[in-house]
Protein backbone atom coordinates (compact mmCIF):
# COMPACT_ATOMS: atom_id res chain seq x y z
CA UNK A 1 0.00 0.00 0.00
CA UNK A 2 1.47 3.14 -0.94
CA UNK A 3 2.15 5.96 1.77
CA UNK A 4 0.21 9.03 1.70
CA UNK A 5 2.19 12.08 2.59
CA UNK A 6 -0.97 14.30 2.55
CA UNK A 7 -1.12 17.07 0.33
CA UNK A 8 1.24 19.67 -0.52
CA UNK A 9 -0.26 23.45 -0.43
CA UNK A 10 0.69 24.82 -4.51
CA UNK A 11 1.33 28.34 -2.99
CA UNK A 12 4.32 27.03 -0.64
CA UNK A 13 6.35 26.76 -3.76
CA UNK A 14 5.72 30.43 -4.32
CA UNK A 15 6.73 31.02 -0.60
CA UNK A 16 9.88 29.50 -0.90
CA UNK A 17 10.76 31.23 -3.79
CA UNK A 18 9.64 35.00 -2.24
CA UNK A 19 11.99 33.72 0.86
CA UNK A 20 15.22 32.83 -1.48
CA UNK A 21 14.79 36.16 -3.29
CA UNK A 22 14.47 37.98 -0.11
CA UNK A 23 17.68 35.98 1.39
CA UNK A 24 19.53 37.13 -1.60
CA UNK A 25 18.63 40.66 -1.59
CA UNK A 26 19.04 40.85 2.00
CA UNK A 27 22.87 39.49 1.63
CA UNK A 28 23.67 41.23 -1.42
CA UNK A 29 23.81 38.27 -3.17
CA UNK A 30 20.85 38.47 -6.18
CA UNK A 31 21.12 36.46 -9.24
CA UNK A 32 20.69 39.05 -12.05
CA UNK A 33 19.65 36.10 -14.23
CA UNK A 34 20.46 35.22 -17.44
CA UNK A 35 19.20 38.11 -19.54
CA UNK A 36 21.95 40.26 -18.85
CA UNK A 37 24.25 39.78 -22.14
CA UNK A 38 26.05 43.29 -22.04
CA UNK A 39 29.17 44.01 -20.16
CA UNK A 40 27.64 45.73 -17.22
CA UNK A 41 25.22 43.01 -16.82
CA UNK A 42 27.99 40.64 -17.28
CA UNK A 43 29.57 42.11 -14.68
CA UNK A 44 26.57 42.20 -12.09
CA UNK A 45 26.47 38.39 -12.65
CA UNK A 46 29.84 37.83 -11.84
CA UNK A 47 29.16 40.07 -8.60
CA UNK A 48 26.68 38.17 -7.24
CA UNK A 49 28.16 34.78 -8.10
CA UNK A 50 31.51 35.83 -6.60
CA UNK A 51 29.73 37.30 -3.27
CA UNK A 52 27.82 33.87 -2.96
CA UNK A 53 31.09 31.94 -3.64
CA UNK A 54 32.99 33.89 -1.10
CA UNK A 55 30.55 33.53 1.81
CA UNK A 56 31.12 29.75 1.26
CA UNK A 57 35.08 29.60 1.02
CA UNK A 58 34.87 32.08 4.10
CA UNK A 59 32.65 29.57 5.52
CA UNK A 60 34.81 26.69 4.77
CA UNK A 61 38.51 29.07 5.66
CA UNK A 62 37.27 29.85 8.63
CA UNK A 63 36.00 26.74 10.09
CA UNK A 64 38.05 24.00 8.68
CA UNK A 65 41.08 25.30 6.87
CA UNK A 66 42.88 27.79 8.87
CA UNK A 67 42.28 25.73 12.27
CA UNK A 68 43.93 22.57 10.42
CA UNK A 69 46.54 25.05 9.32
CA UNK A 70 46.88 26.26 12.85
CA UNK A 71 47.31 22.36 14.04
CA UNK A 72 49.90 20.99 11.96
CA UNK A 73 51.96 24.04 12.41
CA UNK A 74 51.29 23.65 16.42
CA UNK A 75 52.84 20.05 15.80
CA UNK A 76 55.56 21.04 13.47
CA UNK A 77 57.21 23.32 16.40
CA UNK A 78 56.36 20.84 18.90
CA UNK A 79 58.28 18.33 17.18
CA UNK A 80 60.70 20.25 15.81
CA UNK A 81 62.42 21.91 19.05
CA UNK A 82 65.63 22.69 17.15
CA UNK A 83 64.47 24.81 14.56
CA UNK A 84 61.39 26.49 16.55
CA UNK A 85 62.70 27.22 19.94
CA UNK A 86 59.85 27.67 22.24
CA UNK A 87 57.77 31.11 22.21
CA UNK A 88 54.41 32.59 21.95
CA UNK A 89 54.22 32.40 18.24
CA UNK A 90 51.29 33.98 16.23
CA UNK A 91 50.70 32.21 12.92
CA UNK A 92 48.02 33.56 10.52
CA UNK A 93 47.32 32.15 7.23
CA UNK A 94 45.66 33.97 4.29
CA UNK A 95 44.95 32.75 0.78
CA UNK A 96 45.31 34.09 -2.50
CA UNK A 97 42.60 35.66 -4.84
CA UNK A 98 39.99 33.66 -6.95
CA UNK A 99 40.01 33.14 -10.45
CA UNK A 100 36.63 34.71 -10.39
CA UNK A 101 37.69 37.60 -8.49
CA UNK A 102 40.58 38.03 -10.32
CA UNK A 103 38.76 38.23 -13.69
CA UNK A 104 36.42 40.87 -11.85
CA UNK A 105 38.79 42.75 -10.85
CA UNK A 106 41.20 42.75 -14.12
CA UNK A 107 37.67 43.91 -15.69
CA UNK A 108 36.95 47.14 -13.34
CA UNK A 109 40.89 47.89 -13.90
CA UNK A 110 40.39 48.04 -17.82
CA UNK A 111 37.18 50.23 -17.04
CA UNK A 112 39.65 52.37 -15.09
CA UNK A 113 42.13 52.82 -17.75
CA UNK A 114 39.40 53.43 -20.21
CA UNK A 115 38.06 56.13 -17.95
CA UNK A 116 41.99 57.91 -16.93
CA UNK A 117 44.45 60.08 -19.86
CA UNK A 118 47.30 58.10 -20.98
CA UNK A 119 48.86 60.81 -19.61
CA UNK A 120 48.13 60.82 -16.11
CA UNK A 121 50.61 59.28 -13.72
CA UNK A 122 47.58 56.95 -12.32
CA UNK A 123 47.20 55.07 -15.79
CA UNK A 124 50.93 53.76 -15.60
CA UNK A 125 50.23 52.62 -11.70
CA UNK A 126 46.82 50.23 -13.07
CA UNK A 127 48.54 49.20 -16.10
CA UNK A 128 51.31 47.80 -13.99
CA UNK A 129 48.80 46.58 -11.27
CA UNK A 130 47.11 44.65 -13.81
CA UNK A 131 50.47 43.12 -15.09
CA UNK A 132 51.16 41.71 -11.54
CA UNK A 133 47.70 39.99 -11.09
CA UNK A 134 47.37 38.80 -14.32
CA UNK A 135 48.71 35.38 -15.00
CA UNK A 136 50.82 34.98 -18.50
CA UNK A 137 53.84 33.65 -18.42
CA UNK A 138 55.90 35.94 -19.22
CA UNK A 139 54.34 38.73 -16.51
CA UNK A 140 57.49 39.58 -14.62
CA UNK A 141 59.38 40.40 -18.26
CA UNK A 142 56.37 42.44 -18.71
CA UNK A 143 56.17 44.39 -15.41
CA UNK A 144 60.11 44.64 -15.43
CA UNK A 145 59.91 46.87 -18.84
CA UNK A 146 57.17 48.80 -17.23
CA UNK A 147 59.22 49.74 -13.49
CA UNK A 148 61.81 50.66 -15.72
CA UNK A 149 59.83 52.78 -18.43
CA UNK A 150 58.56 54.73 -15.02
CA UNK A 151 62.08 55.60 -13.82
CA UNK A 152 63.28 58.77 -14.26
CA UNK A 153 65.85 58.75 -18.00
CA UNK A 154 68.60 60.88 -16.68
CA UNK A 155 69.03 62.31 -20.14
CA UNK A 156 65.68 63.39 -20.49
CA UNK A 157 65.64 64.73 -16.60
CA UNK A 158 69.22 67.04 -17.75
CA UNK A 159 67.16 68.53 -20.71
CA UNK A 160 63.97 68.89 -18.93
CA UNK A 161 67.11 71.06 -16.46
CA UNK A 162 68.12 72.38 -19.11
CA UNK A 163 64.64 73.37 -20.45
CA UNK A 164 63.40 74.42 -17.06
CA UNK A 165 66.90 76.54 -16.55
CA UNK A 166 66.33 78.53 -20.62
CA UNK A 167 62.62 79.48 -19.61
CA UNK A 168 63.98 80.84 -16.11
CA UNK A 169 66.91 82.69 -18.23
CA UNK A 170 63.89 83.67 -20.74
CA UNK A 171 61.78 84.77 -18.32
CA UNK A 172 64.28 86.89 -16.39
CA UNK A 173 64.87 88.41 -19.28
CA UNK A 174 61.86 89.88 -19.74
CA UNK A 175 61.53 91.10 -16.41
CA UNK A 176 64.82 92.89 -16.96
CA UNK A 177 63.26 94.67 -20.25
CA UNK A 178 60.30 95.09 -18.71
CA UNK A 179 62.16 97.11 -15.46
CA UNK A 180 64.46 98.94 -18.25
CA UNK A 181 61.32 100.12 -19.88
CA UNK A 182 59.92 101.40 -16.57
CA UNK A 183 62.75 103.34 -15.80
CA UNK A 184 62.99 104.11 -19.20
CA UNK A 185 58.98 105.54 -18.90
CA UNK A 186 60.46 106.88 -15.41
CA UNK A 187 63.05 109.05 -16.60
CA UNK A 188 60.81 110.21 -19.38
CA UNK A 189 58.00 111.57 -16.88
CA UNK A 190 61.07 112.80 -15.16
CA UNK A 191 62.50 115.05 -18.11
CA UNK A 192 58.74 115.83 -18.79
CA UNK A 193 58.29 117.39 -15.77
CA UNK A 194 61.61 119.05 -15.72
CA UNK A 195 60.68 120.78 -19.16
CA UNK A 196 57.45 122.04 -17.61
CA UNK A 197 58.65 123.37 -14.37
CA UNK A 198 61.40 125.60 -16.84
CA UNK A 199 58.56 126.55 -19.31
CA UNK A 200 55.92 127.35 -16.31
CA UNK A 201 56.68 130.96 -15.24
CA UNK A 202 57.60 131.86 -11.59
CA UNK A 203 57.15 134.87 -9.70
CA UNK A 204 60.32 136.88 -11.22
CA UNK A 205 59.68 136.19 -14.74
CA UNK A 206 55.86 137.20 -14.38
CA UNK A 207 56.96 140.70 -12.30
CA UNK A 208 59.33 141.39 -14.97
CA UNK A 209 56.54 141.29 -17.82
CA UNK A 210 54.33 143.27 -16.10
CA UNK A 211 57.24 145.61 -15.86
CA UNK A 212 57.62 145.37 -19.54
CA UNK A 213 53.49 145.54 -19.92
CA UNK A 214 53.67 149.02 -18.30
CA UNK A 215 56.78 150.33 -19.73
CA UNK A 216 54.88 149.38 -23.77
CA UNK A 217 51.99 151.29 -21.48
CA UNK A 218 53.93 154.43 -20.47
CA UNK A 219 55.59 154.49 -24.22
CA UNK A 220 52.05 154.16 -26.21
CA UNK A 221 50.47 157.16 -23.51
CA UNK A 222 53.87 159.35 -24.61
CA UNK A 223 53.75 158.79 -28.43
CA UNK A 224 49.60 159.34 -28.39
CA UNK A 225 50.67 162.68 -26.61
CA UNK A 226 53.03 163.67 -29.27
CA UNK A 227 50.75 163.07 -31.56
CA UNK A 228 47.87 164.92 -30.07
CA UNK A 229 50.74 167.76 -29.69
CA UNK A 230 51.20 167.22 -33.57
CA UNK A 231 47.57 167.58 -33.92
CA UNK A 232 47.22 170.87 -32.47
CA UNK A 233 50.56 172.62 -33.89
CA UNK A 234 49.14 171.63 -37.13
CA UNK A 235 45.79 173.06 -36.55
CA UNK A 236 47.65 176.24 -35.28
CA UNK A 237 49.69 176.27 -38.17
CA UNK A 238 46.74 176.15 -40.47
CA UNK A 239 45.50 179.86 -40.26
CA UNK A 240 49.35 180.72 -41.40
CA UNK A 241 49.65 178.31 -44.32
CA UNK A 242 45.78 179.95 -45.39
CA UNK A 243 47.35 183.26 -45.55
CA UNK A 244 51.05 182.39 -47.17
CA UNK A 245 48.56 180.75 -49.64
CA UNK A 246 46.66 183.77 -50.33
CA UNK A 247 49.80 185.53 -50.04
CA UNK A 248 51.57 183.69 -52.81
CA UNK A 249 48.59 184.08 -54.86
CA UNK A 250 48.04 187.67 -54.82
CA UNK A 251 52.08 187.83 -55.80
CA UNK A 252 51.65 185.60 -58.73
CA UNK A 253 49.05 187.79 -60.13
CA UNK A 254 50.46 190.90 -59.66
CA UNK A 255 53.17 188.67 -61.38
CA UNK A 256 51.53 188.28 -64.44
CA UNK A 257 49.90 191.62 -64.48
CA UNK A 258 52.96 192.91 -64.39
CA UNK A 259 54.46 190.88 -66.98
CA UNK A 260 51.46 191.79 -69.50
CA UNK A 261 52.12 195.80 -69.25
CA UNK A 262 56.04 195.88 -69.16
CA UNK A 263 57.95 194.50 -72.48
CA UNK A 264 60.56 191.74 -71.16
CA UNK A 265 63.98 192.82 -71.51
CA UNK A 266 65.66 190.15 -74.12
CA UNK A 267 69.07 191.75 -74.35
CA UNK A 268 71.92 190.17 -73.33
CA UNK A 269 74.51 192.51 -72.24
């Protein structure tokens, strides 16, 4: 007779399920599924998967690895008296990164570079941290050339010196030109001034043209006098040169009237 187990409620299924998703969300944990084909969702994936994984390995470290580690180390000094002379000593074992991880974290890295200038000294630093985790064989050849392309080339240091040293000379240059032109502007304001101060009259030079001023003065008052003197001898001299005018006239006709009633004497004696 077969055994009845009872029967199963269909929405427990549907429980259990809302329970793992809530387990995963609540550790961090989710499975982004499998409809995630781009790099970011790629990425996600690999998250989740990784934090799962490493809550088991820490699991498993912590409770069965390192104390076995801890053991057979405890009986390797006890036996071994010669080489491990008795102390108080402290022995803590760590492992190395996942392949998982690893990838991860070579992936974020190339997102890194993708985001920094090839210039910047931070894109030399992850391109030589992702030499050193990555695992090709030859990886120390590789991260050799690039600890020795980041040390200083002392020939390019001198003419970087050298460089450095002609835009100092350069610049001091100019700042000598530029002082010899300001002294230069200096001495001009300087002469400027000088010039004005001469041509700018001063207290002697301004008496002695008003000096001048009334001396032209007293000289145009004397020559208008003479020539209102002038004035008035010839208006005093005009009544005289009326009658020698009348004077000379009268003559010339008795002149002529003379002339009419004597004969003129031709002979020549």
């Amino acid at each position: 007779m077969p055994l009845d187990m009872g029967q199963t409620d269909p929405s427990t299924f549907n429980q259990v399920a809302s329970l793992q998703n809530m387990i995963q969300m609540g550790t961090g944990s989710a499975d982004m599924g499998q409809q995630q084909d781009t790099a970011s969702g790629m990425s996600m994936m690999q998250s989740a998967s990784i934090k799962r994984q490493k809550r088991t390995l820490m699991n498993f470290q912590n409770t069965f690895l390192i104390p076995m580690i801890n053991k057979c180390m405890w009986r390797k000094i006890q036996f071994d008296v010669d080489r491990y002379p008795v102390s108080d000593y402290k022995f803590v074992p760590y492992s190395t990164m996942g392949i998982m991880a690893k990838e991860l974290e070579m992936q974020q890295m190339v997102q890194m570079l993708q985001a920094i200038p090839k210039d910047s000294p931070a894109f030399n630093v992850i391109l030589l941290a992702m030499m050193q985790n990555s695992s090709i064989h030859n990886r120390d050849a590789i991260v050799f050339g690039l600890q020795q392309g980041q040390e200083p080339n002392p020939e390019m240091q001198q003419m970087e010196q050298m460089g450095v040293q002609l835009t100092m000379q350069q610049a001091q240059a100019n700042i000598a030109k530029t002082q010899a032109e300001a002294q230069e502007e200096q001495a001009k304001a300087q002469k400027h001034l000088a010039e004005a101060a001469v041509l700018q009259p001063n207290e002697l030079d301004m008496a002695e043209k008003q000096l001048n001023m009334q001396k032209t003065a007293v000289g145009l008052e004397k020559t208008k006098a003479d020539v209102a003197r002038q004035h008035s001898e010839t208006a005093r001299n005009v009544p005289e040169v009326e009658h020698l005018k009348s004077e000379t006239i009268l003559n010339l006709a008795k002149a002529r009237q003379a002339g009419r009633t004597s004969p003129i004497n031709t002979t020549v004696q």
